[in-house]
Protein backbone atom coordinates (compact mmCIF):
# COMPACT_ATOMS: atom_id res chain seq x y z
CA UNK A 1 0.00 0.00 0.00
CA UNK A 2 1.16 3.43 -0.53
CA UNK A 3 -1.12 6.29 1.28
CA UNK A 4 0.11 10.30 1.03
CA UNK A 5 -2.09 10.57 4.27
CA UNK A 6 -2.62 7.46 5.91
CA UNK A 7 -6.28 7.04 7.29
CA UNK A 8 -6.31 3.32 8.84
CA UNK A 9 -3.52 1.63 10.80
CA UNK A 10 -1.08 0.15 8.51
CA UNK A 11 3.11 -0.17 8.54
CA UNK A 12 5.87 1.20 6.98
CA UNK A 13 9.01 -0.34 6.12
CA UNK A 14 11.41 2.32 6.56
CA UNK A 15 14.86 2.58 4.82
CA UNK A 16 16.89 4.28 7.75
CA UNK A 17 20.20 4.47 5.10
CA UNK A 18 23.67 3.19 5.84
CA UNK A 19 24.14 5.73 9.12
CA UNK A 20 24.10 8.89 8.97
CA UNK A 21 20.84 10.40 9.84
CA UNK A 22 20.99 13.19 7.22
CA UNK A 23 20.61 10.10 4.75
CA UNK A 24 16.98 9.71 6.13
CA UNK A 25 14.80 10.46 2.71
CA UNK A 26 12.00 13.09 2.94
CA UNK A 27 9.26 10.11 2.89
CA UNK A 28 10.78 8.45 5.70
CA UNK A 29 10.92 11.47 7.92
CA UNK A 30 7.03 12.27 6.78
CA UNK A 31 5.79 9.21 7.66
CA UNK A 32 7.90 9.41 11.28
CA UNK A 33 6.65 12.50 12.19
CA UNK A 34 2.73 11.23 11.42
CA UNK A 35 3.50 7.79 13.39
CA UNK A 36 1.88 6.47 16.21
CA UNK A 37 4.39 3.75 16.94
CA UNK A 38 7.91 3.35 15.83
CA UNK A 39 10.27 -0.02 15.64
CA UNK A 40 13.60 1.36 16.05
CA UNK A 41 15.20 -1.78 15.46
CA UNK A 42 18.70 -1.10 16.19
CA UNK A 43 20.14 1.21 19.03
CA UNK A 44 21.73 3.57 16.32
CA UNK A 45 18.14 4.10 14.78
CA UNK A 46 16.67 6.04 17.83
CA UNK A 47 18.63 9.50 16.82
CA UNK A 48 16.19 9.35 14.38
CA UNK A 49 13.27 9.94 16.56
CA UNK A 50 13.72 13.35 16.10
CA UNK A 51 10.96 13.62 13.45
CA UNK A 52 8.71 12.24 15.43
CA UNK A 53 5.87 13.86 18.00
CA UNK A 54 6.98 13.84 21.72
CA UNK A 55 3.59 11.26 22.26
CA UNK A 56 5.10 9.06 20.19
CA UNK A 57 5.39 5.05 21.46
CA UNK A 58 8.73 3.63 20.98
CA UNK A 59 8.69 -0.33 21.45
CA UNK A 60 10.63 -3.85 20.05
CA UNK A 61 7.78 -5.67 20.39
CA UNK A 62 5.30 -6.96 18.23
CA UNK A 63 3.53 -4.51 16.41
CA UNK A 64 1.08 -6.16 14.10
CA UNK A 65 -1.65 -5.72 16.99
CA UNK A 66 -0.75 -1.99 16.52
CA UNK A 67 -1.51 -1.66 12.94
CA UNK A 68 -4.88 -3.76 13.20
CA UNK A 69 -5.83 -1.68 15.78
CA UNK A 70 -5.56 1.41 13.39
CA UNK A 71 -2.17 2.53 14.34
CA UNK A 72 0.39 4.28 12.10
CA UNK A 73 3.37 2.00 12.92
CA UNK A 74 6.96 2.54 11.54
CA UNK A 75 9.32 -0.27 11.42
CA UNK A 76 13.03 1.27 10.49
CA UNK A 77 14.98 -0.66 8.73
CA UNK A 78 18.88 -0.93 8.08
CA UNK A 79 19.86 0.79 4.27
CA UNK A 80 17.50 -0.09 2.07
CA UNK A 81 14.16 -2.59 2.89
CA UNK A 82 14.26 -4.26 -0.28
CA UNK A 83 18.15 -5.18 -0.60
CA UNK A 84 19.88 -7.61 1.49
CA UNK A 85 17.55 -6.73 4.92
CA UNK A 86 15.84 -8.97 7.18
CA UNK A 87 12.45 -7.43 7.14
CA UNK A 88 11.01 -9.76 4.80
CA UNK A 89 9.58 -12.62 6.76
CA UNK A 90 8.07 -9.82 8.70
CA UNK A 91 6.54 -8.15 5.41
CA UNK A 92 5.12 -11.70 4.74
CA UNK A 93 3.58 -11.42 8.26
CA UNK A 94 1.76 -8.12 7.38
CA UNK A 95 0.26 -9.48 3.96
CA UNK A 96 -0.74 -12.82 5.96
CA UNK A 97 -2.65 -10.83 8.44
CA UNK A 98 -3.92 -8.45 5.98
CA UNK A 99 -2.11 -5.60 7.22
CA UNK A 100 -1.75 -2.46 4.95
CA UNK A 101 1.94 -2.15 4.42
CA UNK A 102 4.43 0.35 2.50
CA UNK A 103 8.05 0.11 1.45
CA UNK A 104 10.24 2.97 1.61
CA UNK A 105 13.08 2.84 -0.35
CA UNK A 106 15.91 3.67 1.73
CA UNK A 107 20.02 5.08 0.67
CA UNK A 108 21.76 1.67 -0.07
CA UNK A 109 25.26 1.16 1.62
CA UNK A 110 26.43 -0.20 -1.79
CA UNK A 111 26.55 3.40 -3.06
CA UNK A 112 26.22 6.01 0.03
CA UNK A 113 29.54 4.03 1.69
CA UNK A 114 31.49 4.08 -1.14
CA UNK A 115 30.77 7.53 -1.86
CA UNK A 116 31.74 8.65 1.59
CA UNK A 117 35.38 6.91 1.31
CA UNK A 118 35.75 8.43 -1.49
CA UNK A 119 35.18 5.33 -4.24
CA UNK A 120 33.11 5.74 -7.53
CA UNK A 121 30.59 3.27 -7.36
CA UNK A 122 29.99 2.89 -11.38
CA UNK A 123 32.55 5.75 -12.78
CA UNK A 124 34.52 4.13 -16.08
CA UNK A 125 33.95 0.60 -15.17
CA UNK A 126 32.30 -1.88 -16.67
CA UNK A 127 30.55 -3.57 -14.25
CA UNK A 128 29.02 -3.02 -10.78
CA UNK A 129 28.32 -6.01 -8.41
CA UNK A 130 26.96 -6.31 -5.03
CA UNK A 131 26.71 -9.26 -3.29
CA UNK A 132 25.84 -10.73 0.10
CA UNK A 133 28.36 -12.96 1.73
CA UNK A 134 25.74 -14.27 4.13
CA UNK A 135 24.63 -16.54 1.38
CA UNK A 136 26.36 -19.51 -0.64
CA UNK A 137 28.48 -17.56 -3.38
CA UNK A 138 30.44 -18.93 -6.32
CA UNK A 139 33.67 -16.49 -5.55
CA UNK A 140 35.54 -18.01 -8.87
CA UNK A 141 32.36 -16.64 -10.53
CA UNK A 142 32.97 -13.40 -8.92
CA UNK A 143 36.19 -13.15 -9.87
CA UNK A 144 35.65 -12.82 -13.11
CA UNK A 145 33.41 -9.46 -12.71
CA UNK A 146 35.39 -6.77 -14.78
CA UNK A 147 34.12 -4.05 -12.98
CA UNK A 148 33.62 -3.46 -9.44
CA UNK A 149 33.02 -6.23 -6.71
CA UNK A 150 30.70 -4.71 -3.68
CA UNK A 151 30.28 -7.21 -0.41
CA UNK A 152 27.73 -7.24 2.14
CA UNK A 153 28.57 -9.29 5.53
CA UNK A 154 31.53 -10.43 4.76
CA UNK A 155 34.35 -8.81 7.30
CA UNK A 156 34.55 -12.59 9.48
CA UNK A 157 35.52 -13.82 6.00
CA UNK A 158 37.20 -11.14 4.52
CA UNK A 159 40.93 -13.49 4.07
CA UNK A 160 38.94 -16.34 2.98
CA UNK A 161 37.13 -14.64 0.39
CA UNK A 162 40.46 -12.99 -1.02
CA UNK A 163 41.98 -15.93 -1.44
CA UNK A 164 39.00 -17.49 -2.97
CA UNK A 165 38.92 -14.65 -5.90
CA UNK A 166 42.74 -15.30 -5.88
CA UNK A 167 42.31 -19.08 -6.90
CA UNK A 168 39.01 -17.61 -8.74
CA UNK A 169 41.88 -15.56 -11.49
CA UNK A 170 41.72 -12.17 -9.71
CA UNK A 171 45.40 -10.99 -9.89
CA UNK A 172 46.49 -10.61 -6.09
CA UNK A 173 47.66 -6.89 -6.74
CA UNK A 174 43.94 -6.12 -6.89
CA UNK A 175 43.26 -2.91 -4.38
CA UNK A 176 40.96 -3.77 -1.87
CA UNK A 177 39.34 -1.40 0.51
CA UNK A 178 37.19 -2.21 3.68
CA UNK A 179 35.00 0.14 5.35
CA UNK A 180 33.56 0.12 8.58
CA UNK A 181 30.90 1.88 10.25
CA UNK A 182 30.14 3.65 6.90
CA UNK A 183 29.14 7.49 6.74
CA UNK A 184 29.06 7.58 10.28
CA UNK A 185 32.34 9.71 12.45
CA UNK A 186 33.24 6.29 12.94
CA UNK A 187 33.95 5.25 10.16
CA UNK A 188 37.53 3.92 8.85
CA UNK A 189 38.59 2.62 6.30
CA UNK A 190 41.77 -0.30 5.41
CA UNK A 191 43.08 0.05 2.12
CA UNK A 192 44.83 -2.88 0.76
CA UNK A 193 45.23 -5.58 -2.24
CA UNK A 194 43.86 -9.17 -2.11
CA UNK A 195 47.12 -10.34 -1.61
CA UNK A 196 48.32 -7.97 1.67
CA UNK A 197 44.68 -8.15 3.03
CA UNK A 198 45.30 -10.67 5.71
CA UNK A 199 48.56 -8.31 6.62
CA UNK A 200 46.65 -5.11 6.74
CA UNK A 201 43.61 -5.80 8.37
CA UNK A 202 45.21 -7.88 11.77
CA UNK A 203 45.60 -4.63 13.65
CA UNK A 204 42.73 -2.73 12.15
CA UNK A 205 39.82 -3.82 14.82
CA UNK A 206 37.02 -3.47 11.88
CA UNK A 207 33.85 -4.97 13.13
CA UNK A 208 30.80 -4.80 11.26
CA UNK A 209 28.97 -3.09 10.00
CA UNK A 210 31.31 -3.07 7.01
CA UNK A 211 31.70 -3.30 3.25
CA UNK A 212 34.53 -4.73 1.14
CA UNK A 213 34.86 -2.67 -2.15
CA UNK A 214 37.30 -4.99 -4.65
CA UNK A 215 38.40 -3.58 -7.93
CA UNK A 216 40.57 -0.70 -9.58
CA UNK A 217 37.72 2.24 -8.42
CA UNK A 218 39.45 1.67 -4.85
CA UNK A 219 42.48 3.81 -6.46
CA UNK A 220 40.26 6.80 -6.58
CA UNK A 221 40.12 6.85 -3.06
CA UNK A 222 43.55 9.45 -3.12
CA UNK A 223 41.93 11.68 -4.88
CA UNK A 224 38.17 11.69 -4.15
CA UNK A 225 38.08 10.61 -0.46
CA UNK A 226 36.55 13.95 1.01
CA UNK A 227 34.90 12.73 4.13
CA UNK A 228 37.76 11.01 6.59
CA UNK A 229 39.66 13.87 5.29
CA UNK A 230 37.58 16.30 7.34
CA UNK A 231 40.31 18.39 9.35
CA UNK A 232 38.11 17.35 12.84
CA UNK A 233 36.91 13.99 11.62
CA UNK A 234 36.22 12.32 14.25
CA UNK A 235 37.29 14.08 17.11
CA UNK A 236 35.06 14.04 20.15
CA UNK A 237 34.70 17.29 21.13
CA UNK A 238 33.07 18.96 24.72
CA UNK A 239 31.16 22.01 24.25
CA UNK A 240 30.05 22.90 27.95
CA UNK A 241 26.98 24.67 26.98
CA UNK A 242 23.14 23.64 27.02
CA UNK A 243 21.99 22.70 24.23
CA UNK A 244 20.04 25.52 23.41
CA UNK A 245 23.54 27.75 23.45
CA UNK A 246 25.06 24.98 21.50
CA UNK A 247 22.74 24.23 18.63
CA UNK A 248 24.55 26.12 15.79
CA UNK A 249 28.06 25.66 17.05
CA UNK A 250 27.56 21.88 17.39
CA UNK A 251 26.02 21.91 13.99
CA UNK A 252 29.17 23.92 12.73
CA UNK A 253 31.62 21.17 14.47
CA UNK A 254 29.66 18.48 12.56
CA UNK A 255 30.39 20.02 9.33
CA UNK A 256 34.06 19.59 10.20
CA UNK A 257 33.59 15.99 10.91
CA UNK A 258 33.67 16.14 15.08
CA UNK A 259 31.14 14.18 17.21
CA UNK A 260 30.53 17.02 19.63
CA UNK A 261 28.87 16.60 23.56
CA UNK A 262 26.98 19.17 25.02
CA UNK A 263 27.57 19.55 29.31
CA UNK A 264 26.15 22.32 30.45
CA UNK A 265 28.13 24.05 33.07
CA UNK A 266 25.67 26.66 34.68
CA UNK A 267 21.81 26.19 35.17
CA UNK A 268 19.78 29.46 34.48
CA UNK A 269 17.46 30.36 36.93
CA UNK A 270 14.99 33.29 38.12
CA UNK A 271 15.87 36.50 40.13
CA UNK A 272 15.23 35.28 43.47
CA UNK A 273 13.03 38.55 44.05
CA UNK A 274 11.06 39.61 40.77
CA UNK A 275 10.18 42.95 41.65
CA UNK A 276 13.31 44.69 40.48
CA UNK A 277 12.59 42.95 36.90
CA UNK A 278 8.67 43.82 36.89
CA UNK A 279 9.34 47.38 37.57
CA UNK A 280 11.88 47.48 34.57
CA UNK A 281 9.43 45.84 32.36
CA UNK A 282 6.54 48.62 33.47
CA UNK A 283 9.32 51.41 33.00
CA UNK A 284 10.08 49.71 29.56
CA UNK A 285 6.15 49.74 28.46
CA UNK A 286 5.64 52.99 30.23
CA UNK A 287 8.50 55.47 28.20
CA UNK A 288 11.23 55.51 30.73
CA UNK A 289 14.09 53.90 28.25
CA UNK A 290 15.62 55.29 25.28
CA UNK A 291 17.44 52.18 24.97
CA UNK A 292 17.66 48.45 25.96
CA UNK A 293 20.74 46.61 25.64
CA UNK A 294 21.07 43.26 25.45
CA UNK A 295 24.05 40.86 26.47
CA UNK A 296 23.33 37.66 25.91
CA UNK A 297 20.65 35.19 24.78
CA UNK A 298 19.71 34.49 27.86
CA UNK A 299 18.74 38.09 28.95
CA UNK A 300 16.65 37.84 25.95
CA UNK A 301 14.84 34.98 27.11
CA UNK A 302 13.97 35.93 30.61
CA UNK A 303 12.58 39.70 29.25
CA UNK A 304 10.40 37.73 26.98
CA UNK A 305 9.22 35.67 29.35
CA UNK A 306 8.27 38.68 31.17
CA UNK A 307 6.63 39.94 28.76
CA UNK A 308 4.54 36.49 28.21
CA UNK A 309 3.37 36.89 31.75
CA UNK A 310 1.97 39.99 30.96
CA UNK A 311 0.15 40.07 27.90
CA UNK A 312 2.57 41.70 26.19
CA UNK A 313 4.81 40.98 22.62
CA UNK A 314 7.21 42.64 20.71
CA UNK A 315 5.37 45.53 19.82
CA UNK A 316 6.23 47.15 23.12
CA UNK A 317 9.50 47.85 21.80
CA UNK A 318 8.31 50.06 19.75
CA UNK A 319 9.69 53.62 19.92
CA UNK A 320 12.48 52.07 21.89
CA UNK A 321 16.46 51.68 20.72
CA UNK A 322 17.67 48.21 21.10
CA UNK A 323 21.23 47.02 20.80
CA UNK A 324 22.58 43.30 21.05
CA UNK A 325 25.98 42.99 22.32
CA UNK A 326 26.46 39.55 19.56
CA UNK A 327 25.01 37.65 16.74
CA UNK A 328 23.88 34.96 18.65
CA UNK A 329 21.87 37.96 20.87
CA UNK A 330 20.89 39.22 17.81
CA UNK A 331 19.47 35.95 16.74
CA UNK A 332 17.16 35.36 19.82
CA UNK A 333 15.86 39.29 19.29
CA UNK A 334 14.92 38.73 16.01
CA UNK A 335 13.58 35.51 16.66
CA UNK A 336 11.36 37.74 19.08
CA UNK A 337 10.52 39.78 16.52
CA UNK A 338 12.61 42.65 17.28
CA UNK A 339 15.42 43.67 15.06
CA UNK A 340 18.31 45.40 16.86
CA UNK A 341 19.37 48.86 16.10
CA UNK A 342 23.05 48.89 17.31
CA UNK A 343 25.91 45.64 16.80
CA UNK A 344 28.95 45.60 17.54
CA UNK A 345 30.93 45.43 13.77
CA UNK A 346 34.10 44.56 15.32
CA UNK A 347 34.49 42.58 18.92
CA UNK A 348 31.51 40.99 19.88
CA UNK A 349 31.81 41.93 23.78
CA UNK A 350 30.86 44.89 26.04
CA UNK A 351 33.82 46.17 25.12
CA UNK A 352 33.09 46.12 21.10
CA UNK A 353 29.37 47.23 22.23
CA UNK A 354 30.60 50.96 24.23
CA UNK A 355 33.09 51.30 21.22
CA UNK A 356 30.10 51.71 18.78
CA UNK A 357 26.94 53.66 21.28
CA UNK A 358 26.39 57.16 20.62
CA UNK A 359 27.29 59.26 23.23
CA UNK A 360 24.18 61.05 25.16
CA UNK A 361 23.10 64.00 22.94
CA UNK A 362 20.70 66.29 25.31
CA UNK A 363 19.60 67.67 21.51
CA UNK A 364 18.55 64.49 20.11
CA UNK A 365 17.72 61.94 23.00
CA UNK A 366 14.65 63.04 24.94
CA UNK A 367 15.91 60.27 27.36
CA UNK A 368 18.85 59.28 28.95
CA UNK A 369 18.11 56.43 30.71
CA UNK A 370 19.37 52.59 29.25
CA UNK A 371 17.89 49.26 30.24
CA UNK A 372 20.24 46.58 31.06
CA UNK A 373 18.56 43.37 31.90
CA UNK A 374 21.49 41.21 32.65
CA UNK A 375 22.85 38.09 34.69
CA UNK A 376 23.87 38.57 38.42
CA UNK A 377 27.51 37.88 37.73
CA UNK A 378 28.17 40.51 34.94
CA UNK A 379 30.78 42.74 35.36
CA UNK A 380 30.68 46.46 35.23
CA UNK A 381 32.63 47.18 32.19
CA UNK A 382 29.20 48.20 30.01
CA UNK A 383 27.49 50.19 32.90
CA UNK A 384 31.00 52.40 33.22
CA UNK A 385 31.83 52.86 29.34
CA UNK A 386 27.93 54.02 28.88
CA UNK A 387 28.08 56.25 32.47
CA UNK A 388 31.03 57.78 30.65
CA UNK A 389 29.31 58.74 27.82
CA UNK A 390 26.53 60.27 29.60
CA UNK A 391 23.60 57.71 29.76
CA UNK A 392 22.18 56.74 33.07
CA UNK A 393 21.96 52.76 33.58
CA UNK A 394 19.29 50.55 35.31
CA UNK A 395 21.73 47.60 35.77
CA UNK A 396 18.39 44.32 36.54
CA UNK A 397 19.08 41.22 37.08
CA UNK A 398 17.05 39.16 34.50
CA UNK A 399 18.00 36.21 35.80
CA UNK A 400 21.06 34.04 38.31
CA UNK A 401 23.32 31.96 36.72
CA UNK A 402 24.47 28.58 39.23
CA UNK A 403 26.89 25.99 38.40
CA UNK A 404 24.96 22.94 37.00
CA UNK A 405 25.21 19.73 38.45
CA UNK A 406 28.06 17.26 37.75
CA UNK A 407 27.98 15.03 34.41
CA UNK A 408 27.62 11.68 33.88
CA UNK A 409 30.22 9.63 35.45
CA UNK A 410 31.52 8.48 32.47
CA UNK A 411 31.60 12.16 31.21
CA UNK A 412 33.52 12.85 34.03
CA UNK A 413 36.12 9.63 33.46
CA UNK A 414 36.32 10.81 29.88
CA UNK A 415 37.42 14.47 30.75
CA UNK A 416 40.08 13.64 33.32
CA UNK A 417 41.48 10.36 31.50
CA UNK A 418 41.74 11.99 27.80
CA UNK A 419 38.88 10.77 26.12
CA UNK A 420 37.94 14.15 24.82
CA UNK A 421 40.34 15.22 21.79
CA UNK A 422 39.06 19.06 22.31
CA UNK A 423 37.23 21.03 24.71
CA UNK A 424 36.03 24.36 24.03
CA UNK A 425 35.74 27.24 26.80
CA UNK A 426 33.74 29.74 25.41
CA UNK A 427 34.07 32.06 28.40
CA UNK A 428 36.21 32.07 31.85
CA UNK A 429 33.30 30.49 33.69
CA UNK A 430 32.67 28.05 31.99
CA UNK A 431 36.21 27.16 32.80
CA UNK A 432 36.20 27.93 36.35
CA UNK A 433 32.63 25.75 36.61
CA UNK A 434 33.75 22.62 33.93
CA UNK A 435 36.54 22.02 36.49
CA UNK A 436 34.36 22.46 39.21
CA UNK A 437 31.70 19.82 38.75
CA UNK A 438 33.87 17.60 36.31
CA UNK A 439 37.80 18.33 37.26
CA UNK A 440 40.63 18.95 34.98
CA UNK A 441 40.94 18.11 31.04
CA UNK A 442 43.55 15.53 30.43
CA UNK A 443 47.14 17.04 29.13
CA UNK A 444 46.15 15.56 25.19
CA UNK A 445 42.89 17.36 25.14
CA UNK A 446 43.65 20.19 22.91
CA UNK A 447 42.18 23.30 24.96
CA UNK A 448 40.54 26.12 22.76
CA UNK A 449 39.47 29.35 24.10
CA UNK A 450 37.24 32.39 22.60
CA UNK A 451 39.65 35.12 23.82
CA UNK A 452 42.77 36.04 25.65
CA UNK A 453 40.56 36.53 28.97
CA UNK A 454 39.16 33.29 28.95
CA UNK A 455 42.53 31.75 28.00
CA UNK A 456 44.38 33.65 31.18
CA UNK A 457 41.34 31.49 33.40
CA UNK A 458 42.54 28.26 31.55
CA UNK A 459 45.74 28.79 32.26
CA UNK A 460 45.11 30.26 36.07
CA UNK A 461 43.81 25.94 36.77
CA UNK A 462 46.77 24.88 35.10
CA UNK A 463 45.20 24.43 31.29
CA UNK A 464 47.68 24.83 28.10
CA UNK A 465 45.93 27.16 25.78
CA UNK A 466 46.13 25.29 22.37
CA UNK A 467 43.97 27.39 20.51
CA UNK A 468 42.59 30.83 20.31
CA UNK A 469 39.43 32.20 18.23
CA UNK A 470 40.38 35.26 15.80
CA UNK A 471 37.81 37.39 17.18
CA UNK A 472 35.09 36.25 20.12
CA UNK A 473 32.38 34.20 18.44
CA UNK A 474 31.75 30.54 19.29
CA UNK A 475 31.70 30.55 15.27
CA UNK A 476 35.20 31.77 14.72
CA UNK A 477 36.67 29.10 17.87
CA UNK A 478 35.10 26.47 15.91
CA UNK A 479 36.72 28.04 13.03
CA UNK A 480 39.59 28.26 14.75
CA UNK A 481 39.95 24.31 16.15
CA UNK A 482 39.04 23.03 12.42
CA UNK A 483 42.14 24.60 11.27
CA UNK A 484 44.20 23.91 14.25
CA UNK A 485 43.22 20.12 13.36
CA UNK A 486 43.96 20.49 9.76
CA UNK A 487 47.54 21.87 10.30
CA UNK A 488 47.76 18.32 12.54
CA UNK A 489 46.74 16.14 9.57
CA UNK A 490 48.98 17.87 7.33
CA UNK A 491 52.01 17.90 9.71
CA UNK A 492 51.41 14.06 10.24
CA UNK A 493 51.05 13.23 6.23
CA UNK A 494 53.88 15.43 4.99
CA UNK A 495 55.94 13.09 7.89
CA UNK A 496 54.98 9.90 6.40
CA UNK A 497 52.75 9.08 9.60
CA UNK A 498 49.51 8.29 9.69
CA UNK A 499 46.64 11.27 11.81
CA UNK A 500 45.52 10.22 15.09
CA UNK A 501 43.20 11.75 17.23
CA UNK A 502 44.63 13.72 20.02
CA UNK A 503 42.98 11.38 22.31
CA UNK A 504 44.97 8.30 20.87
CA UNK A 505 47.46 9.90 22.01
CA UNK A 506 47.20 9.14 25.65
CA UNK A 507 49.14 6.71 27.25
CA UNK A 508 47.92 3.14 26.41
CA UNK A 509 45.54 4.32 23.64
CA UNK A 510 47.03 2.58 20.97
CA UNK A 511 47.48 -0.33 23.02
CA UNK A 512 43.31 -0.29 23.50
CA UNK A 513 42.97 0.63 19.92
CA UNK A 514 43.39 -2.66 18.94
């Protein structure tokens, strides 16, 4: 059956894709987001239940009762439902009960895996063969394939089969290139021929899922491989923010190929009186601001929440001067509806922000008073700089910041033993609190800071600064790592050595590696 909008229980057959989530196809992410029940199937399927409602029931179980009981359910399945994948007895089952049913086509591994290590699935060859190792094969037939050779399952066999399209007339200088883990930050792939394979893949630690690619396209791979080239790929990276704060630069360390954690190191909470805060919202309504400035997202947040409580949206802002000390500040105003009038062009800070405001012009300001709805642990620098340009400051406290609680224990055990390769302190408290709840980065966790005052904190608990951002935006220290980490690969090839992670750099890394 195939429905655009499903009316009566039924299941579909979802083709998750080799790994990475992006690979989801538009259908399968429609039909997630309308289901009642999902089949994850495998552990690595549940990042997917992002497209689907909160409500949603997740379960292993059998589902069929679902369905006849006029439930939407999803069953995901690995790459693509209709090649090599175990869903079919259970497709049976749904036609025996007389279950409605859809199949959606999913990205096959036999293409999307190649493509990410950087081999041409079909490019100037003559043939292009996939196969499932699982089942009987006639290897001497296989041999004999001109083209390119694609296997499914077949990693525990992986000598065997060499030597089989060896004795099948394959010449043993044939490259040969195994991939595991396949579009995913884990994945690695052993390049070899048929007749080193045994050699090259005894210290590799492949497990599955992987595919063996045999044939001359694997020679590409020097020139086309574009994805475990990525100058962070890889790296596991700790970004103590929430993950509100971190959304964008998280998204922007994915792009280089990192695998990044969000900790959050403070907890934001309310004033613990309000009235200081509800009279600067009234004076704000009521015409006693010529300007509000703004210093963070947060700030933003609690003022609109304010606001919420009473009544009231962005249109009180009108008539009003609003300045946001950052983009990201910037961002939440205008996703308030409220464009700012004043940002910093230069440094992003309080600094950058009294650099560019007008100085108090009795001639052209019929006010003099500013709005600063701030955290309680802000420092003075923007009340001074404005005092000394003639504007009078209300200095609230929009809202406390605390330290958060303590991580995960095994967050914790992966900061202090090195299983971080980066860690990136985009202010001095969140140094001061990351130690404080978690303790001390290991010595091979490359430490990158925003700015020179965050990077005298780091090195105050004994941190060496390894990277600085080229102006203070979490954008430019992300900026900043990628092409610390790309100077690292290139050092490493131009020395005949192969990258590693910082964190395999720890004692008895390589040692566990394999």
């Amino acid at each position: 059956m195939s429905s655009d909008s499903p009316t009566s229980g039924f299941v579909a057959f979802v083709g998750a894709g080799p790994g990475d989530p992006n690979l989801l196809t538009l259908r399968g992410a429609e039909l997630l987001g309308k289901a009642d029940v999902v089949v994850p199937g495998v552990e690595a399927h549940r990042s997917l239940l992002r497209h689907s409602r909160p409500e949603v029931e997740v379960t292993e179980g059998d589902y069929l009762g679902h369905a006849a009981a006029g439930r939407l359910v999803v069953r995901l399945c690995e790459g693509d439902p209709m090649l090599f994948s175990s869903v079919s007895e259970e497709v049976a089952a749904c036609a025996a009960a007389e279950v409605d049913f859809e199949i959606v086509p999913g990205v096959p591994s036999a293409t999307a895996v190649l493509a990410y290590a950087g081999i041409p699935s079909a490019m100037s060859t003559p043939e292009f063969r996939v196969v499932d190792a699982a089942r009987e094969q006639d290897w001497a037939s296989h041999a004999a394939c001109p083209g390119t050779l694609v296997i499914y399952n077949g990693l525990p066999e992986a000598v065997a089969i060499g030597k089989a399209l060896i004795g099948g007339g394959r010449p043993d200088t044939t490259p040969v290139a195994v991939t595991a883990s396949g579009t995913t930050t884990e994945q690695h792939t052993v390049v070899s021929t048929l007749g080193r394979l045994q050699a090259d893949l005894k210290h590799a630690a492949l497990a599955e899922p992987a595919l063996i690619t045999v044939g001359e396209a694997v020679r590409m791979r020097d020139t086309l491989s574009w994805f475990e080239t990525k100058p962070l790929f890889g790296w596991r990276v700790l970004v103590p923010r929430t993950r509100e704060q971190s959304q964008a630069l998280s998204e922007q360390l994915v792009s280089y190929g990192a695998v990044p954690e969000e900790v959050p190191t403070i907890s934001v909470e309310p004033p613990r009186t309000p009235q200081q805060m509800d009279r600067a919202i009234k004076g704000l309504v009521t015409g006693r601001y010529e300007w509000v400035a703004f210093t963070s997202a947060n700030a933003v947040k609690a003022v609109r929440e304010k606001f919420e409580e009473y009544g009231l949206d962005a249109r009180a802002f009108a008539g009003l001067k609003v300045a946001a000390v950052g983009d990201a500040t910037a961002r939440a105003l205008i996703e308030f509806g409220v464009r700012p009038d004043l940002l910093p062009s230069g440094e992003q800070s309080s600094e950058g922000l009294v650099d560019e405001w007008p100085p108090y012009d009795s001639m052209l300001d019929p006010i003099n008073r500013v709005l600063l709805p701030r955290a309680d642990i802000s420092t003075d620098t923007l009340v001074a700089g404005l005092t000394e340009l003639g504007w009078e400051c209300d200095d609230v406290t929009a809202y406390r910041t605390v330290r958060a609680a303590p991580p995960p224990a095994p967050i914790r055990e992966a900061i202090k033993g090195g299983g971080f390769d980066a860690v990136l302190f985009t202010s001095s408290s969140t140094v001061r609190n990351l130690v404080g709840i978690a303790g001390k980065p290991h010595n091979v966790t490359i430490i990158a800071v925003i700015g020179p005052q965050t990077a005298k904190t780091a090195e105050e608990f004994g941190l060496r600064v390894d990277v600085m951002a080229s102006k203070p935006s979490a954008s430019a220290l992300a900026t900043a790592l990628a092409e610390f980490g790309a100077k690292q690969r290139s050092a490493a090839l131009s020395a005949g050595d192969t990258p590693r992670k910082p964190s395999q750099n720890r004692r008895g890394a390589r040692r566990r590696a394999k």
